[in-house]
PDB file of N, CA and C in Angstrom:
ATOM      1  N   UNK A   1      21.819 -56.087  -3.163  1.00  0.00           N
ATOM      2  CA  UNK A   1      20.660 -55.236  -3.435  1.00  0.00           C
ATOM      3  C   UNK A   1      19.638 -55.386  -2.305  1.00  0.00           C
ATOM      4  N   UNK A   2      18.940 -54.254  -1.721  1.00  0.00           N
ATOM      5  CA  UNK A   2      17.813 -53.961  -0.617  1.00  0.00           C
ATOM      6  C   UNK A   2      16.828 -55.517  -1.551  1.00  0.00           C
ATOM      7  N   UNK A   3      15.900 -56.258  -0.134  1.00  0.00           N
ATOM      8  CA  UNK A   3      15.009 -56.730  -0.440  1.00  0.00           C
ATOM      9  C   UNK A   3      14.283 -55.695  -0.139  1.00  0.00           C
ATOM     10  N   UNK A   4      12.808 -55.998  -0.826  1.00  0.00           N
ATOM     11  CA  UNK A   4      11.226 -55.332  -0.512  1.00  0.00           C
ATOM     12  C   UNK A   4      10.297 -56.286  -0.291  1.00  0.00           C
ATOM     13  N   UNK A   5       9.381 -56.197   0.353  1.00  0.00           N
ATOM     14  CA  UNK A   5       8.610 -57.072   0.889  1.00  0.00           C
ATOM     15  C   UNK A   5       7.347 -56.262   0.402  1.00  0.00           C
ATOM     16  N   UNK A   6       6.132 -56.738   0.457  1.00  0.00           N
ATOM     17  CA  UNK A   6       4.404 -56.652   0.372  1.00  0.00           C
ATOM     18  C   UNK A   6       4.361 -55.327   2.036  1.00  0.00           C
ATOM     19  N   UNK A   7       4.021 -54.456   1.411  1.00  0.00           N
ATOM     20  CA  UNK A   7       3.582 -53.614   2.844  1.00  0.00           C
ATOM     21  C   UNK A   7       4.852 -52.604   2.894  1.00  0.00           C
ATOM     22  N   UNK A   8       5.832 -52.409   2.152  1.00  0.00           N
ATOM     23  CA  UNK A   8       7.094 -51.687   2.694  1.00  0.00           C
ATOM     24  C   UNK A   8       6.359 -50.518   2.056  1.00  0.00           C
ATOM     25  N   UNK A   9       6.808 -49.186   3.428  1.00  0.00           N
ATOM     26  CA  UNK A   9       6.586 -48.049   2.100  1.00  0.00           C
ATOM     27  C   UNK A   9       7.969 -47.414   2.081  1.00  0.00           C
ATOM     28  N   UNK A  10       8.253 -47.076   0.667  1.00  0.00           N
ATOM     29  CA  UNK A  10       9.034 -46.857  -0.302  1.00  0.00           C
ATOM     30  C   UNK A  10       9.123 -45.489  -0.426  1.00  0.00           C
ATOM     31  N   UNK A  11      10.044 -44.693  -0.739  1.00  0.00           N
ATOM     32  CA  UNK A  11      10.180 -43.181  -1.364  1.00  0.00           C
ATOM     33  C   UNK A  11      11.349 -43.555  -2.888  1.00  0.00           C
ATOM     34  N   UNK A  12      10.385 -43.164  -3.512  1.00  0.00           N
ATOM     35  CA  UNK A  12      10.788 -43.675  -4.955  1.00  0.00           C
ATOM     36  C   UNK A  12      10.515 -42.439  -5.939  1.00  0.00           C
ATOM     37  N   UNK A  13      11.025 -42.070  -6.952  1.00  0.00           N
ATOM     38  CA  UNK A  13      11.444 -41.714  -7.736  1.00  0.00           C
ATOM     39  C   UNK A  13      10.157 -41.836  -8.960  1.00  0.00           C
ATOM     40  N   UNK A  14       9.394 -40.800  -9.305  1.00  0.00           N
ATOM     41  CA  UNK A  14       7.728 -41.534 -10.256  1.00  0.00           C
ATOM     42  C   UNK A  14       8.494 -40.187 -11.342  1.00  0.00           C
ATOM     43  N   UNK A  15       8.603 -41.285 -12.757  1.00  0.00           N
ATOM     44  CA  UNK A  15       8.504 -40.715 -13.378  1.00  0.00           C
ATOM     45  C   UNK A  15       6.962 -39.960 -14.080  1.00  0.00           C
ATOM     46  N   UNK A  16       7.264 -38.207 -14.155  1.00  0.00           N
ATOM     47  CA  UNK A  16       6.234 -37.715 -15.374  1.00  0.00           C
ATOM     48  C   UNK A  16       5.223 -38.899 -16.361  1.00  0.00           C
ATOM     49  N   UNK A  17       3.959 -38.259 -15.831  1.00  0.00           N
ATOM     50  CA  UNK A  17       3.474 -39.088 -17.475  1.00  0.00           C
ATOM     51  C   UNK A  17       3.270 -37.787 -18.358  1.00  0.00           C
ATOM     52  N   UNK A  18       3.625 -37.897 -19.767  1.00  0.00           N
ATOM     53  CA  UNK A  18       3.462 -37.025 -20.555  1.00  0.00           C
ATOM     54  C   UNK A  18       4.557 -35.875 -20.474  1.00  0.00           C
ATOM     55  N   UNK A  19       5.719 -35.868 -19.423  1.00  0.00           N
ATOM     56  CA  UNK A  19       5.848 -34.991 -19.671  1.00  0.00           C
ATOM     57  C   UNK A  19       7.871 -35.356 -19.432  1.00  0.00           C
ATOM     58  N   UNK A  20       8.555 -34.590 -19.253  1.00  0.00           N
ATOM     59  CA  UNK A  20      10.333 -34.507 -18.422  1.00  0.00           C
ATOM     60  C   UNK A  20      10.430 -34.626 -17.079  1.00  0.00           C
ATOM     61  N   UNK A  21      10.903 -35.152 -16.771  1.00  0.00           N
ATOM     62  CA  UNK A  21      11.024 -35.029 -15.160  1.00  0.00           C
ATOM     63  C   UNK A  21      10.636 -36.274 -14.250  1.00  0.00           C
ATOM     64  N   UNK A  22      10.913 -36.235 -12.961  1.00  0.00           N
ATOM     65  CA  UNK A  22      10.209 -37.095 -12.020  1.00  0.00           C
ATOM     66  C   UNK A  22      10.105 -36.361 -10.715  1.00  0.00           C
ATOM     67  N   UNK A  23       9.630 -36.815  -9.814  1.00  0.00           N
ATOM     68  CA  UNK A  23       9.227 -36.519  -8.716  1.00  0.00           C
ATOM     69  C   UNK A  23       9.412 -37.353  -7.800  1.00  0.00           C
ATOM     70  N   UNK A  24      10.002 -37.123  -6.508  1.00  0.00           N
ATOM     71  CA  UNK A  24      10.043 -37.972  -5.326  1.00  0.00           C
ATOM     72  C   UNK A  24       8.548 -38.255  -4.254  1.00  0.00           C
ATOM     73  N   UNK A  25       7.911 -39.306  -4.193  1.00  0.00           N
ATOM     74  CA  UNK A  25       7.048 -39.787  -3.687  1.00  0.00           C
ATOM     75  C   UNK A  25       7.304 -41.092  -2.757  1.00  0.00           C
ATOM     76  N   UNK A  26       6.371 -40.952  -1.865  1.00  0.00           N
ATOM     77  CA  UNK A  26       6.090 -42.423  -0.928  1.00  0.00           C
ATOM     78  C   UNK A  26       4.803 -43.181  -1.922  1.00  0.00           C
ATOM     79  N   UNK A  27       5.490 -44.753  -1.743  1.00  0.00           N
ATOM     80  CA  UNK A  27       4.567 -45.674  -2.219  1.00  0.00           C
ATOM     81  C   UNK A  27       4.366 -46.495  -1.410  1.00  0.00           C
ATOM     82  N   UNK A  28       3.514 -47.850  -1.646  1.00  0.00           N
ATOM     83  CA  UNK A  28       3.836 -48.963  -0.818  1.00  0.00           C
ATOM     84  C   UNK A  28       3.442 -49.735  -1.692  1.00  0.00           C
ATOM     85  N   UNK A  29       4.821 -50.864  -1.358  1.00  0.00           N
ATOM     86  CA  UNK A  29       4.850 -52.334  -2.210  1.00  0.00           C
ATOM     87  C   UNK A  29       3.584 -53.184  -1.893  1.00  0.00           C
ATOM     88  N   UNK A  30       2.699 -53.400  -2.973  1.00  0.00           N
ATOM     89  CA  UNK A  30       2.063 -54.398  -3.373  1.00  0.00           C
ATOM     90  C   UNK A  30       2.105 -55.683  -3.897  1.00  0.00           C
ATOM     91  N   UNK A  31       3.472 -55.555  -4.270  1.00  0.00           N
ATOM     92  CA  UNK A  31       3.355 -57.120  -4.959  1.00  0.00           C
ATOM     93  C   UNK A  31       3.930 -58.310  -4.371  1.00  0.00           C
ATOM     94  N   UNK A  32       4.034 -59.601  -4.705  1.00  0.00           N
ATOM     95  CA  UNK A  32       4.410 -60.575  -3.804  1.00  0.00           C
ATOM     96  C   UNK A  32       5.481 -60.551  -3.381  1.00  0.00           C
ATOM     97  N   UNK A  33       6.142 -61.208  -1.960  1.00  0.00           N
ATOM     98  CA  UNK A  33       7.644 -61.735  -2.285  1.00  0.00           C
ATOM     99  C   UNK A  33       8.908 -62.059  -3.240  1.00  0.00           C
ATOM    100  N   UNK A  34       7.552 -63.296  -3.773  1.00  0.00           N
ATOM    101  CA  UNK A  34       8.280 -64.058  -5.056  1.00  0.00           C
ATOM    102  C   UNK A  34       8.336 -62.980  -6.156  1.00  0.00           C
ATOM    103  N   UNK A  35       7.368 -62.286  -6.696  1.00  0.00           N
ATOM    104  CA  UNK A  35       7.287 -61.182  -7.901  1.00  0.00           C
ATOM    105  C   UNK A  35       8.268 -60.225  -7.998  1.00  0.00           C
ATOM    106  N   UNK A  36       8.997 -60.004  -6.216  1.00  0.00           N
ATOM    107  CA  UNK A  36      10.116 -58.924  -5.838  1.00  0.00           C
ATOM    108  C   UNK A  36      11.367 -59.222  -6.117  1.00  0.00           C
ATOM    109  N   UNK A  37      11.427 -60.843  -5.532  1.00  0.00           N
ATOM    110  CA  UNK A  37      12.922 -61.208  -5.764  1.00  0.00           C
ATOM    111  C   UNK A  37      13.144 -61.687  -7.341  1.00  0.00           C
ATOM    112  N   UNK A  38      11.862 -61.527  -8.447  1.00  0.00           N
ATOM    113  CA  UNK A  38      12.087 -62.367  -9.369  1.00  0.00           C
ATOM    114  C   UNK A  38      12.653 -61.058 -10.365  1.00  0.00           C
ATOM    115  N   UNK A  39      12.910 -59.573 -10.133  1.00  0.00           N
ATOM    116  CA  UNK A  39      12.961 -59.142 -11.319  1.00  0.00           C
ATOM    117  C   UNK A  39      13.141 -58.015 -10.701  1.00  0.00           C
ATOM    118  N   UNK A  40      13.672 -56.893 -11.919  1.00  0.00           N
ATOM    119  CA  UNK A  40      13.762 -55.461 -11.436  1.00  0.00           C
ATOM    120  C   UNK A  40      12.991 -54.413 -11.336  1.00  0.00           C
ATOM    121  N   UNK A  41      11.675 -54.839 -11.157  1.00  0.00           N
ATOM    122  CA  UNK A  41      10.179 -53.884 -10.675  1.00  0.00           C
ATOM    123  C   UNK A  41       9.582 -54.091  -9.724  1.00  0.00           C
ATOM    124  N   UNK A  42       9.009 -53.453  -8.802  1.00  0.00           N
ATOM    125  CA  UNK A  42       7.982 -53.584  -7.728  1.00  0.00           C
ATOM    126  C   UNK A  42       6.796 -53.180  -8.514  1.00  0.00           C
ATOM    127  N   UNK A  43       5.699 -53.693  -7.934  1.00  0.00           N
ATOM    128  CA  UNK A  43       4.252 -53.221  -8.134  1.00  0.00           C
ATOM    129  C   UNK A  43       4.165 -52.757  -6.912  1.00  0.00           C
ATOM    130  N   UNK A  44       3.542 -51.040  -7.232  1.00  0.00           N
ATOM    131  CA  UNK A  44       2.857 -50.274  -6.160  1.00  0.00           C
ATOM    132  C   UNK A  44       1.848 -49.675  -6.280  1.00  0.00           C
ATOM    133  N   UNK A  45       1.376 -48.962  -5.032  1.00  0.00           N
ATOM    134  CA  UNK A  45       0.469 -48.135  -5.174  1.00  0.00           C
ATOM    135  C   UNK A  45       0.876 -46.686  -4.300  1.00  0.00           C
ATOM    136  N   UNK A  46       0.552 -45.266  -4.590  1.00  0.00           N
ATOM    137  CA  UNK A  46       1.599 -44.071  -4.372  1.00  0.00           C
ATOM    138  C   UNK A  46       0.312 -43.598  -3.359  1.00  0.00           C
ATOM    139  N   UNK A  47       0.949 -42.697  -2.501  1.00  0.00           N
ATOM    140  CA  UNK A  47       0.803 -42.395  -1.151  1.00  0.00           C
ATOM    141  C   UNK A  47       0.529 -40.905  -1.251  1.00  0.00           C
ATOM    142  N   UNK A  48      -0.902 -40.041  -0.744  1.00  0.00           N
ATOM    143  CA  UNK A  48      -0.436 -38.806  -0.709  1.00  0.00           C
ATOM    144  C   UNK A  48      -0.195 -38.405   0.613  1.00  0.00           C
ATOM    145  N   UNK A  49       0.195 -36.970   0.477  1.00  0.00           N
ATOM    146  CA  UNK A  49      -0.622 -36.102   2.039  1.00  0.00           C
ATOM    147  C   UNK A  49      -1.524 -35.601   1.688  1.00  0.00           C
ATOM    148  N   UNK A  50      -2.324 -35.299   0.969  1.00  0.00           N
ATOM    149  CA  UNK A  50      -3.536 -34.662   0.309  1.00  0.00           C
ATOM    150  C   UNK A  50      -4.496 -35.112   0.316  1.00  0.00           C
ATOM    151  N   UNK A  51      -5.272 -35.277   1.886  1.00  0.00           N
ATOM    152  CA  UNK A  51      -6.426 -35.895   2.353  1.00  0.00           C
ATOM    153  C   UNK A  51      -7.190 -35.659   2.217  1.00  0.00           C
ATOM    154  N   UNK A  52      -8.058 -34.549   1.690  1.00  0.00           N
ATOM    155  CA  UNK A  52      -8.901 -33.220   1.395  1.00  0.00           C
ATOM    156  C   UNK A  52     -10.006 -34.522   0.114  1.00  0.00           C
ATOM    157  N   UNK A  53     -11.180 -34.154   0.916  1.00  0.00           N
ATOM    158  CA  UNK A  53     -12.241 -35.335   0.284  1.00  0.00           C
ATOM    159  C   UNK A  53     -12.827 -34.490  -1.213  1.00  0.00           C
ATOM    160  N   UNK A  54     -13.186 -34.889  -2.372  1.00  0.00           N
ATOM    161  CA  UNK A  54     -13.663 -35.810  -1.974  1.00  0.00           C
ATOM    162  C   UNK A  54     -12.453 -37.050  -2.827  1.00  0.00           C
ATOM    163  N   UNK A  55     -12.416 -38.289  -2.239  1.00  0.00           N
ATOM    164  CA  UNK A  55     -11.533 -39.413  -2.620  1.00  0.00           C
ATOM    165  C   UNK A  55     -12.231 -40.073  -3.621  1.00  0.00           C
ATOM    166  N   UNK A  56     -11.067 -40.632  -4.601  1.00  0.00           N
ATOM    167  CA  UNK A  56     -12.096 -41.159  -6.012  1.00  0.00           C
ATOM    168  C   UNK A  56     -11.513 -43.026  -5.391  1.00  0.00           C
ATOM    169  N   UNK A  57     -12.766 -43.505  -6.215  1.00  0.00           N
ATOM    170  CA  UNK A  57     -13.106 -45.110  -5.822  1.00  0.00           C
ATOM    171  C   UNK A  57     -10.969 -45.327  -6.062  1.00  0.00           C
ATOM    172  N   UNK A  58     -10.938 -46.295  -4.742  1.00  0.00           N
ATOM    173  CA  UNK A  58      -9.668 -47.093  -4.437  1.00  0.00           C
ATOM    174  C   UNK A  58      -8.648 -46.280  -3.421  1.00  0.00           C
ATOM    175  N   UNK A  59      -9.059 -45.095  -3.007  1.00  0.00           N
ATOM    176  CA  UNK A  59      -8.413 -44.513  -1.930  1.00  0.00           C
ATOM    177  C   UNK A  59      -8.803 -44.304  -0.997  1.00  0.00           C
ATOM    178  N   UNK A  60      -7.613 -44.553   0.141  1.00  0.00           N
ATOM    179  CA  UNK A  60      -8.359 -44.823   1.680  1.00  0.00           C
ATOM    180  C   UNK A  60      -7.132 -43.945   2.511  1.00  0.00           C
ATOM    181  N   UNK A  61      -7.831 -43.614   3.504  1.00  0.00           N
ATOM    182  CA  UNK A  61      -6.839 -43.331   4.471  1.00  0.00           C
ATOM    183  C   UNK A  61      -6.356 -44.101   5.296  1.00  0.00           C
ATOM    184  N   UNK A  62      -4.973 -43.579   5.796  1.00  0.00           N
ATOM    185  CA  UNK A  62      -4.249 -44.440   6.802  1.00  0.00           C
ATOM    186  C   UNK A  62      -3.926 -44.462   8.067  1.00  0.00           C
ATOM    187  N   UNK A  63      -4.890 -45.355   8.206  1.00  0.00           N
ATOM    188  CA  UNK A  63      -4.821 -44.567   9.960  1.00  0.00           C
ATOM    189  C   UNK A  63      -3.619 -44.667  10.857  1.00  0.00           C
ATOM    190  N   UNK A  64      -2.562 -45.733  10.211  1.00  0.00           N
ATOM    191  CA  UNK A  64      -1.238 -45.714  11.485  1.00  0.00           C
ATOM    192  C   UNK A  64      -0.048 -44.804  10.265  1.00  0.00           C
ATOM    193  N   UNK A  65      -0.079 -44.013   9.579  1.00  0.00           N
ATOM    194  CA  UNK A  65       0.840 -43.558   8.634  1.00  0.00           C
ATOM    195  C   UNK A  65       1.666 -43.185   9.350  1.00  0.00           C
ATOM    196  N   UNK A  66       1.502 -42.885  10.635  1.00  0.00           N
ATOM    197  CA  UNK A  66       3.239 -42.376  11.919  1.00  0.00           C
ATOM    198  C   UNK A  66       3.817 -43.462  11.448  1.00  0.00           C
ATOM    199  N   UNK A  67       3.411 -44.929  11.955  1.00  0.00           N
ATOM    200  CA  UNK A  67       4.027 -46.031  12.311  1.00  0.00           C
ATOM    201  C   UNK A  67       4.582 -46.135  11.177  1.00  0.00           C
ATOM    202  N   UNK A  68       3.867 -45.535   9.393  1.00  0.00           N
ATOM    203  CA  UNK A  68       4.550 -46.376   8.445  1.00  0.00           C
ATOM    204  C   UNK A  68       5.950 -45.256   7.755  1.00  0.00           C
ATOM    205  N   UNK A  69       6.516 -44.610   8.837  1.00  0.00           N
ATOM    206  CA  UNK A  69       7.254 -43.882   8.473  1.00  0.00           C
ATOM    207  C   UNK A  69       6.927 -42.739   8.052  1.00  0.00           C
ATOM    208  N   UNK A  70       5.500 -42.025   8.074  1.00  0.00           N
ATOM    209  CA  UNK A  70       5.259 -40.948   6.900  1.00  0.00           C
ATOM    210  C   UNK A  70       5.600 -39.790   8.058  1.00  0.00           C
ATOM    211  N   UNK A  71       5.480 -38.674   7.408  1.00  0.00           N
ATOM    212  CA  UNK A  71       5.829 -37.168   8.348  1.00  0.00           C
ATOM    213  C   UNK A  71       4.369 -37.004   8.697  1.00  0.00           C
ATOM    214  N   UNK A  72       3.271 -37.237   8.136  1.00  0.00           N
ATOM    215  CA  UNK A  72       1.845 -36.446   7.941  1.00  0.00           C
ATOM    216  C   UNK A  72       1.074 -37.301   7.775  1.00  0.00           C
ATOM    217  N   UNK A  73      -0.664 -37.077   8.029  1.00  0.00           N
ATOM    218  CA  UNK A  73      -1.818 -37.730   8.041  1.00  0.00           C
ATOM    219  C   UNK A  73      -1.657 -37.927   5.928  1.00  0.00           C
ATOM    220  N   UNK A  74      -2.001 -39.458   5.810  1.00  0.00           N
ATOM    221  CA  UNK A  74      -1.663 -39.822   4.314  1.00  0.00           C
ATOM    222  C   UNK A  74      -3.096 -40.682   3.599  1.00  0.00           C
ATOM    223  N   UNK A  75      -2.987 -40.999   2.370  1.00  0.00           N
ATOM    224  CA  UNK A  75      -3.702 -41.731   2.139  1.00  0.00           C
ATOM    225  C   UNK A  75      -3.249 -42.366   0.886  1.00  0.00           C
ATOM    226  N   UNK A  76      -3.741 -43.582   0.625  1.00  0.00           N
ATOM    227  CA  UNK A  76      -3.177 -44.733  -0.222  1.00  0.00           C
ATOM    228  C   UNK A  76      -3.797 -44.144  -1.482  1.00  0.00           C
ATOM    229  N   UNK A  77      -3.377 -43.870  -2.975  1.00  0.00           N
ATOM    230  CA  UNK A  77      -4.216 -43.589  -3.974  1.00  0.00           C
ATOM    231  C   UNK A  77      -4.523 -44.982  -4.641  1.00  0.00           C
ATOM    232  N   UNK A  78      -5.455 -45.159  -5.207  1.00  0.00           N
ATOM    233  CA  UNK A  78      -6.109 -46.074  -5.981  1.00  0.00           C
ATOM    234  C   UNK A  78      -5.562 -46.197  -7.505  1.00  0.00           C
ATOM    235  N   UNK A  79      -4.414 -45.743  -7.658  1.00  0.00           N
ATOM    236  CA  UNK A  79      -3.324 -45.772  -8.821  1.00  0.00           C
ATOM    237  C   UNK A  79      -2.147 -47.043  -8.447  1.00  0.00           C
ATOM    238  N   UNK A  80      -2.137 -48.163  -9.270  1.00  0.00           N
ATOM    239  CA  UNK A  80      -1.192 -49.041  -9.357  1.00  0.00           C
ATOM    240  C   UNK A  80      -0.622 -48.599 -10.557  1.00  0.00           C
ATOM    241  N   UNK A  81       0.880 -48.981  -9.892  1.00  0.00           N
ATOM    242  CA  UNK A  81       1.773 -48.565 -11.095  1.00  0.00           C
ATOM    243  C   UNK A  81       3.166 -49.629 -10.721  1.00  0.00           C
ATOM    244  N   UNK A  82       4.282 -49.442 -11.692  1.00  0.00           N
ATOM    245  CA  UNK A  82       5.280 -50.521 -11.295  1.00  0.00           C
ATOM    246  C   UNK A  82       6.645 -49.718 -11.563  1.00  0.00           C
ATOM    247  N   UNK A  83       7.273 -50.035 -10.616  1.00  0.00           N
ATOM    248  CA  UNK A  83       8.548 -49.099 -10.782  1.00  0.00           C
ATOM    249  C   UNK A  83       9.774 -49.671 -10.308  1.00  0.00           C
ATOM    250  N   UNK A  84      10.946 -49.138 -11.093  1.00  0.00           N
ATOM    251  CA  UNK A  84      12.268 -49.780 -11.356  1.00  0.00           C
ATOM    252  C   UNK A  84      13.358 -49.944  -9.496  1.00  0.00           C
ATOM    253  N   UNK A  85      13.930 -50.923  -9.220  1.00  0.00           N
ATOM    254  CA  UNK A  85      14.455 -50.736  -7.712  1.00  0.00           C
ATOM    255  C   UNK A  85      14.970 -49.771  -7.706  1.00  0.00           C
ATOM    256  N   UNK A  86      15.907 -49.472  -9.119  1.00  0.00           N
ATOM    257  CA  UNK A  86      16.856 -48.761  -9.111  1.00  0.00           C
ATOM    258  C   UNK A  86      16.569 -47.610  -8.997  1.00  0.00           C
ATOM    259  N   UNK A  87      14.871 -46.939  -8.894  1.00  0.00           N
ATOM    260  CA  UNK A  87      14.533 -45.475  -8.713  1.00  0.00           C
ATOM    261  C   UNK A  87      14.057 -45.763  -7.329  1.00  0.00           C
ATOM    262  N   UNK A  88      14.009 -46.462  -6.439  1.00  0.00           N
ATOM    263  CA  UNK A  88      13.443 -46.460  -4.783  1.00  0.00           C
ATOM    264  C   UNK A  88      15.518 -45.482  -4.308  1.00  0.00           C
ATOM    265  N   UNK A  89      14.952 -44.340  -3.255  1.00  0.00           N
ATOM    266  CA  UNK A  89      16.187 -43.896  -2.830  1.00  0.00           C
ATOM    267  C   UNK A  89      16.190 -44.708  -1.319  1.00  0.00           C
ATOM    268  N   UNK A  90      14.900 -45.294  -0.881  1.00  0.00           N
ATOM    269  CA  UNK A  90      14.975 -45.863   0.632  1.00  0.00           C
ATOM    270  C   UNK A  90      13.532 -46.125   0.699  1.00  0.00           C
ATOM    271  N   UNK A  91      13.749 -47.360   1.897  1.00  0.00           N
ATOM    272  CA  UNK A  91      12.466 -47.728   2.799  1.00  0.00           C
ATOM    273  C   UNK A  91      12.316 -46.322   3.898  1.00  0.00           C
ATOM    274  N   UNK A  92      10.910 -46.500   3.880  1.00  0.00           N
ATOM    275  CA  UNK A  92      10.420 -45.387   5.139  1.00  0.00           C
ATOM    276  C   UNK A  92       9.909 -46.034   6.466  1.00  0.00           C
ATOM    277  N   UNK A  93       9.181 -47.418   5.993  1.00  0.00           N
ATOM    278  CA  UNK A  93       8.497 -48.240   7.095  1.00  0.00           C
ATOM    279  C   UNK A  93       7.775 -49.073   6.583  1.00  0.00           C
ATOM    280  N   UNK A  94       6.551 -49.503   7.221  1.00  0.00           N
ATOM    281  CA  UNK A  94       5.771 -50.859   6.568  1.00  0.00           C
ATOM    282  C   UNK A  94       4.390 -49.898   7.218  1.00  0.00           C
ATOM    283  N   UNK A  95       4.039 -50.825   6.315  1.00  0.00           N
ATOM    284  CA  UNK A  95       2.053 -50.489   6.688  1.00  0.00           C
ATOM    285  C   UNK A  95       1.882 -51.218   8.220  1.00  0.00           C
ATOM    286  N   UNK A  96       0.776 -51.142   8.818  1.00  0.00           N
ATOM    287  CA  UNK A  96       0.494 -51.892   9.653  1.00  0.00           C
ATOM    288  C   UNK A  96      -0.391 -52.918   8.863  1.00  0.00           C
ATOM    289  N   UNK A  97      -0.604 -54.018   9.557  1.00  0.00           N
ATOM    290  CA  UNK A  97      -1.515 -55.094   9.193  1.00  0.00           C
ATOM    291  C   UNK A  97      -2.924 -54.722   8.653  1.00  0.00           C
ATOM    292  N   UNK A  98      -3.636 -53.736   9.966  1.00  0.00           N
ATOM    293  CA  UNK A  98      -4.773 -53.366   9.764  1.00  0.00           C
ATOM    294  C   UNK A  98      -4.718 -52.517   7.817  1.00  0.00           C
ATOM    295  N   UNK A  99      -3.841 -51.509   8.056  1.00  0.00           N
ATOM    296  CA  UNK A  99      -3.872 -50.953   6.832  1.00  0.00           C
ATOM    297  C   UNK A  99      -3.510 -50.969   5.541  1.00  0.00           C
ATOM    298  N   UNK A 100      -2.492 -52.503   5.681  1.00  0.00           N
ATOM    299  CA  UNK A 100      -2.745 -53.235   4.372  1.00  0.00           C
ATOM    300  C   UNK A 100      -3.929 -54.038   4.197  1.00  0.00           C
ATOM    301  N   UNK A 101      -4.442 -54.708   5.198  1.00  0.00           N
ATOM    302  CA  UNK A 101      -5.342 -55.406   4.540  1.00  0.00           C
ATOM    303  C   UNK A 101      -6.950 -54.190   4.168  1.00  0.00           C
ATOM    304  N   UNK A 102      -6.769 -52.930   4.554  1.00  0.00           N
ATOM    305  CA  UNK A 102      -7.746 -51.861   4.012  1.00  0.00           C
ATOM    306  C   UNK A 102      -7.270 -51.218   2.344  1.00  0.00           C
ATOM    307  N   UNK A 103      -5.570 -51.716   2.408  1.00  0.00           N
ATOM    308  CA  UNK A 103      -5.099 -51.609   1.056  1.00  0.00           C
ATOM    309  C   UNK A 103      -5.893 -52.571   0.238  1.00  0.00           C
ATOM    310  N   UNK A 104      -5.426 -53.825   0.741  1.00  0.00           N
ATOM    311  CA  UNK A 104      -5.568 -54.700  -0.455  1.00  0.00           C
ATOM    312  C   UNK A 104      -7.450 -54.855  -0.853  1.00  0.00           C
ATOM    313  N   UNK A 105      -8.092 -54.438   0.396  1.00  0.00           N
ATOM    314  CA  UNK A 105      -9.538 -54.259  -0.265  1.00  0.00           C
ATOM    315  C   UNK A 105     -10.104 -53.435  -1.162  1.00  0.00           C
ATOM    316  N   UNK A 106      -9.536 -52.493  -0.936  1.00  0.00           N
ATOM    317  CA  UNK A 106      -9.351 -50.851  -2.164  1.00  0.00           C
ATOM    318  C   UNK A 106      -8.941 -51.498  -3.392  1.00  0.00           C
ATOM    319  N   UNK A 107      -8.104 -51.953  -3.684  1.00  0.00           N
ATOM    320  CA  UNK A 107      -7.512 -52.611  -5.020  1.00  0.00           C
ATOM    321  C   UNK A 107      -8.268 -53.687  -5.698  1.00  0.00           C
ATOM    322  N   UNK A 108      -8.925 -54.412  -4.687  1.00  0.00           N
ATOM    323  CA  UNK A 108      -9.591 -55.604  -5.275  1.00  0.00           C
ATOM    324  C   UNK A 108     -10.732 -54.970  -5.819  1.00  0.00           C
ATOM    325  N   UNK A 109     -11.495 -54.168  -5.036  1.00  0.00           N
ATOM    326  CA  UNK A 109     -12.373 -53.677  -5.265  1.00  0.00           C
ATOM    327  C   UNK A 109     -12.035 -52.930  -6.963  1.00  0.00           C
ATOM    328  N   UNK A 110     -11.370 -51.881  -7.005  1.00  0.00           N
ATOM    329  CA  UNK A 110     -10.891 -51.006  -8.165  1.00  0.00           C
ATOM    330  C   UNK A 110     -10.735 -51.730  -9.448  1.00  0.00           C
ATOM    331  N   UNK A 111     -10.194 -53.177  -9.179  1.00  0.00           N
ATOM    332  CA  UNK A 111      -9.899 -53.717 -10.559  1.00  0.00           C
ATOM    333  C   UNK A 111     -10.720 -55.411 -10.309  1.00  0.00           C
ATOM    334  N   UNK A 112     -12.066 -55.114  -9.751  1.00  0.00           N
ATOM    335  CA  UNK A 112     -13.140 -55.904  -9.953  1.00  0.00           C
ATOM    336  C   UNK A 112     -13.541 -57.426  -9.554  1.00  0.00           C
ATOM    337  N   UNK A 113     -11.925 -57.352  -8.343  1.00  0.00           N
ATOM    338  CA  UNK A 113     -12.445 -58.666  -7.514  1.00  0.00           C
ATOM    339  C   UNK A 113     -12.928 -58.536  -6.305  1.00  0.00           C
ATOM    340  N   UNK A 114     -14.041 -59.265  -6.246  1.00  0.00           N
ATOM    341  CA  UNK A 114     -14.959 -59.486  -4.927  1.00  0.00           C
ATOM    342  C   UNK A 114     -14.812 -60.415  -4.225  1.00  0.00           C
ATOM    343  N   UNK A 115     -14.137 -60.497  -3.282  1.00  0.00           N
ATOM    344  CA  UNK A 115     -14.166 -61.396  -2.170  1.00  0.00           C
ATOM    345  C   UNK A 115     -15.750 -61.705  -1.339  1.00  0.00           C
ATOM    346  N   UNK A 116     -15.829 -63.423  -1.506  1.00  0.00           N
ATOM    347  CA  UNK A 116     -17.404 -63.390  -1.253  1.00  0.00           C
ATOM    348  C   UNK A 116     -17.536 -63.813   0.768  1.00  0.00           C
TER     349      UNK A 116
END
């Protein structure tokens, strides 16, 4: 089975809420190493092309999204969610450094930790 690492972005498979169906989307893995190899879910957060402001609290843009595999100018949504390996169809690339650690400030921020 593919490892995933913290920073991979992902094209995965999001199921409907509320409704039939799923949809193919880019994400990027959030969760630890250890959390990846321990079980059959990643924690992510989903990726648009739909840059068009205004952005609600926890979304940022990405400024190297070439590098992270994407086709188009993207941005990280402020939606964590967790999803099965078995719906990832492939890796696309990794974040850069700079733009995970602009991830992981978006998130802390969103669900109320402050780094002092």
């Amino acid at each position: 089975m593919t490892s995933f690492n913290r920073g991979d972005v992902i094209l995965v498979d999001i199921v409907f809420s509320g409704a039939i169906g799923s949809k193919r989307r880019p994400a990027v893995v959030i969760s630890t190493e250890s959390f990846n190899k321990s079980g059959s879910k990643l924690i992510v957060v989903g990726i648009t092309s739909n840059i068009s402001v205004p952005f609600r609290p926890g979304d940022m843009l990405l400024a190297d999204w070439s590098l992270a595999g994407l086709l188009k100018p993207s941005a990280v949504r402020g939606i964590i969610a967790t999803v099965d390996k078995l719906d990832i169809t492939h890796k696309l690339g990794k974040l850069s450094s700079k733009d995970m650690s602009s991830v992981e400030r978006s998130i802390a921020t969103i669900i109320g930790i402050h780094n002092s």
